[in-house]
Protein backbone atom coordinates (compact mmCIF):
# COMPACT_ATOMS: atom_id res chain seq x y z
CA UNK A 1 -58.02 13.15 35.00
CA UNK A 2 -56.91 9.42 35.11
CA UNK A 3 -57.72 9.49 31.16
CA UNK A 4 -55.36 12.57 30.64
CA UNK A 5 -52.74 10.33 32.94
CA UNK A 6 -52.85 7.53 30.70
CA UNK A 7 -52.49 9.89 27.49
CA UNK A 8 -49.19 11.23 29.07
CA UNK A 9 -47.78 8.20 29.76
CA UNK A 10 -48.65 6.90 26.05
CA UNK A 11 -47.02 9.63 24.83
CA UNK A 12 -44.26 9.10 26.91
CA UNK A 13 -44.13 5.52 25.47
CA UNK A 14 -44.26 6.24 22.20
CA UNK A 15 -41.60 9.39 22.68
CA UNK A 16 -39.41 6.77 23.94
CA UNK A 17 -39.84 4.16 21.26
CA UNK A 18 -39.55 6.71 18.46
CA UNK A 19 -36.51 8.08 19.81
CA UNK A 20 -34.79 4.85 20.42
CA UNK A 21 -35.98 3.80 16.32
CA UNK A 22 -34.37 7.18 14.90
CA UNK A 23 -31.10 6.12 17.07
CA UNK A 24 -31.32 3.34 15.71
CA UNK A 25 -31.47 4.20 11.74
CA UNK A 26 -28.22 6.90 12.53
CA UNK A 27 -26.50 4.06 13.79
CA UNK A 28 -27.36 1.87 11.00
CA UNK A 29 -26.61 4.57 8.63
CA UNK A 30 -23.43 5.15 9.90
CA UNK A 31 -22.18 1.89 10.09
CA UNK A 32 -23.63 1.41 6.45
CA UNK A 33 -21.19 4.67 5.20
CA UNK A 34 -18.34 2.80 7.10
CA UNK A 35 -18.69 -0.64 5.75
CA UNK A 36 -18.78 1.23 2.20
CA UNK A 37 -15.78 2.79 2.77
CA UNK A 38 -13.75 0.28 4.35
CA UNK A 39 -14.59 -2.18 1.64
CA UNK A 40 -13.14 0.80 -0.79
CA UNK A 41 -10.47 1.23 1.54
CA UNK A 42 -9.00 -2.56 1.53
CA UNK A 43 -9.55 -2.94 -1.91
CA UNK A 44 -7.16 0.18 -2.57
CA UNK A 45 -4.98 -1.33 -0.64
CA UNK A 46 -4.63 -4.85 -2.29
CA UNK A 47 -4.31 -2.73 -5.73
CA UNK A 48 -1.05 -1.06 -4.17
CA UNK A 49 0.17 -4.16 -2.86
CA UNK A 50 -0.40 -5.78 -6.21
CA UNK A 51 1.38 -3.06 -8.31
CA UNK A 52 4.26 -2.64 -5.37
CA UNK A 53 4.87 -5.46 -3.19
CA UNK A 54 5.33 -5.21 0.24
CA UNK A 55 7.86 -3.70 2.27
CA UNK A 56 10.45 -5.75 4.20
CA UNK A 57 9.01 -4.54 7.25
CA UNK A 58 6.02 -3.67 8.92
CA UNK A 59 3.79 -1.14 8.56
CA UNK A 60 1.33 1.31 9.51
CA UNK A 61 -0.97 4.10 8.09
CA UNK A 62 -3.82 6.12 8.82
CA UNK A 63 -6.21 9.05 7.47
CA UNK A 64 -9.74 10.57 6.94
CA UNK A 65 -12.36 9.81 4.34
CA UNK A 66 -12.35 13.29 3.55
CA UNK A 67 -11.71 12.81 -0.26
CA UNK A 68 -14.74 11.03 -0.25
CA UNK A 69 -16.97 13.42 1.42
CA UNK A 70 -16.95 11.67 5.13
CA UNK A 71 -14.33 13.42 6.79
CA UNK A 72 -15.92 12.24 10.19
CA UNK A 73 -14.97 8.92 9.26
CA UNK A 74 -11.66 7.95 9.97
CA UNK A 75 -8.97 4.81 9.32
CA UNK A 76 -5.83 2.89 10.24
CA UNK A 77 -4.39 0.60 8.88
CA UNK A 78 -1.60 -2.33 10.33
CA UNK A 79 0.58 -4.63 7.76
CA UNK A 80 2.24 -7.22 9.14
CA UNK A 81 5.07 -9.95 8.45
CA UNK A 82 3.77 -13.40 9.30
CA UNK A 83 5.06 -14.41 12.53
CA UNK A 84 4.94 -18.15 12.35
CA UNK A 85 8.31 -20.17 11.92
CA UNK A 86 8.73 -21.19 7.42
CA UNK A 87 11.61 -23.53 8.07
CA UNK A 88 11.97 -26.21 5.21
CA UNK A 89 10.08 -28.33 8.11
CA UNK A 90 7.39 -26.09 8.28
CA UNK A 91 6.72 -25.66 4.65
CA UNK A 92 7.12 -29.40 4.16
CA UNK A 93 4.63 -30.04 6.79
CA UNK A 94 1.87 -27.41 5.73
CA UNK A 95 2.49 -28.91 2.07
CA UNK A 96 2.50 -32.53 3.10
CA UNK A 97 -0.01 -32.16 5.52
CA UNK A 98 2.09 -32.73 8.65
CA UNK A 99 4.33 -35.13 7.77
CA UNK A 100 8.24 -34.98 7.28
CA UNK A 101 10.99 -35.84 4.63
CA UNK A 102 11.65 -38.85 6.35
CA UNK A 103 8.37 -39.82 6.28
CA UNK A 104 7.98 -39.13 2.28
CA UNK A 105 11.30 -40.71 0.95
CA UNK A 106 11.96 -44.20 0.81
CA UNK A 107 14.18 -45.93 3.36
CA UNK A 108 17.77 -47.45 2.30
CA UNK A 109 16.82 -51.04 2.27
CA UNK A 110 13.96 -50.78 0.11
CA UNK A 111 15.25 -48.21 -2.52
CA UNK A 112 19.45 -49.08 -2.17
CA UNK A 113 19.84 -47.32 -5.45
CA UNK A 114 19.14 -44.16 -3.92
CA UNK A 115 21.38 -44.56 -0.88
CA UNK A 116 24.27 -43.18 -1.69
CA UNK A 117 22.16 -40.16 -2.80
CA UNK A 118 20.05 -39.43 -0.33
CA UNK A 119 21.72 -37.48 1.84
CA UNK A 120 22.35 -34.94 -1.74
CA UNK A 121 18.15 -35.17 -2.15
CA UNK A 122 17.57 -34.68 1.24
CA UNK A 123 20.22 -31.26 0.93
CA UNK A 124 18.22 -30.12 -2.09
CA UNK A 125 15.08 -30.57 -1.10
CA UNK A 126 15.67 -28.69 2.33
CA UNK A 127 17.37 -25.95 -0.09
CA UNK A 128 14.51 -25.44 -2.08
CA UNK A 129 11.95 -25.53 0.57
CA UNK A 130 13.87 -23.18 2.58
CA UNK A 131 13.49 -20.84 -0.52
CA UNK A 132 9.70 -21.22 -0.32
CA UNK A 133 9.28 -19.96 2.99
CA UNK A 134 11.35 -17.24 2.48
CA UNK A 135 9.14 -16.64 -0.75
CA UNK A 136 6.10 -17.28 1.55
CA UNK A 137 7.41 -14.43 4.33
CA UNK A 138 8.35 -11.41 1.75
CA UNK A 139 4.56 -12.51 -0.58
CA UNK A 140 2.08 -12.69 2.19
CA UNK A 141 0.75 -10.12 4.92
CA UNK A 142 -1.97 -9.91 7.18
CA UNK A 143 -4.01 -6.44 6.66
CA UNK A 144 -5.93 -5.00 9.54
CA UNK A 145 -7.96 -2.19 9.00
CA UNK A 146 -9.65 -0.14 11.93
CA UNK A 147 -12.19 2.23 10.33
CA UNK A 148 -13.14 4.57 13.36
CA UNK A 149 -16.14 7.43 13.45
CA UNK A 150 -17.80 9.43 16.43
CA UNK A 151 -21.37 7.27 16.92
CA UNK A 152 -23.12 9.57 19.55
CA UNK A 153 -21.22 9.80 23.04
CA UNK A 154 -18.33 7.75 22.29
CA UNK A 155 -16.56 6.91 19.53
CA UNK A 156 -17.59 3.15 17.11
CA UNK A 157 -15.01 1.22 15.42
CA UNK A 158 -14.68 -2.36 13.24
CA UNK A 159 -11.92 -3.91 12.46
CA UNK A 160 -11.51 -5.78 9.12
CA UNK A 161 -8.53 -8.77 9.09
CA UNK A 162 -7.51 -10.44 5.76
CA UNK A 163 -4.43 -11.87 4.17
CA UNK A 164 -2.82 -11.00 0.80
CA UNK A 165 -0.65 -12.99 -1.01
CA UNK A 166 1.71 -11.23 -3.56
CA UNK A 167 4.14 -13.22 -4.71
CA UNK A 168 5.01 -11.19 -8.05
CA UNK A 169 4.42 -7.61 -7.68
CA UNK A 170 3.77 -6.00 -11.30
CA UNK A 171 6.44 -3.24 -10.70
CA UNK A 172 9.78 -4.32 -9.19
């Protein structure tokens, strides 16, 4: 009797274990089919962005898989403008590694030939750096993709976050 005990709690045991190891290989599985299509998924995505540009504006999408063959598996995808200030301070600081246009010209009493054009440099310079972050803010994007499918009880999700630069889009 206590041997019979013993054999129903073994199998018990092992019911458990085996369960919790084929759980774990959907789950693995799963995540596998989702990594493979998100990975498809993004780089569709920078091939569009490549050929198109982006928009002025931000933007959103979603879908299915269904075209190829995981219908189950679903996506959503977020493209956003860069928030961050890209004054002509900005720029020049991210270029210059923090410093400023003071900092990088020469002052008046060691370079008096440039004095009387300074203030013109200074002008240009803030001109063309200007244009750069403007440049910077319609080429570059951060893409978030949310790839979404129903694991079990509730529904599993990743998110995958990168940043494209585009600065000449092959069709205007």
């Amino acid at each position: 009797m206590v041997a019979l005990a013993i054999l129903a709690a073994s199998l018990v045991a092992i019911s458990d274990v085996v369960g919790g190891a084929l759980r774990n290989h959907v789950r693995a599985r799963q995540l596998d089919v989702a990594t493979l299509l998100a990975r498809g998924k993004m780089v569709e995505l920078q091939s569009q962005f490549e050929r198109k540009g982006f928009r002025d504006f931000d933007e959103t999408d979603d879908g299915t898989f269904e075209a190829e063959g995981h219908p189950e598996v679903s996506w959503k995808v977020e493209v956003r403008r860069p928030s961050v200030e890209l004054g002509p301070d900005a720029v020049l600081a991210a270029l210059a590694g923090g410093k400023k246009l003071q900092d990088l010209l020469p002052p008046p009493d060691q370079a008096p030939q440039l004095a009387p054009i300074q203030a013109v440099i200074t002008a240009t310079i803030q001109q063309l750096l200007t244009q750069i972050g403007e440049q910077l803010k319609k080429g570059v994007r951060e893409v978030r993709l949310t790839v979404t499918w129903q694991g079990g009880a509730a529904p599993e999700s990743f998110d995958v976050v990168t940043h494209l630069v585009v600065l000449e889009p092959e069709e205007r």
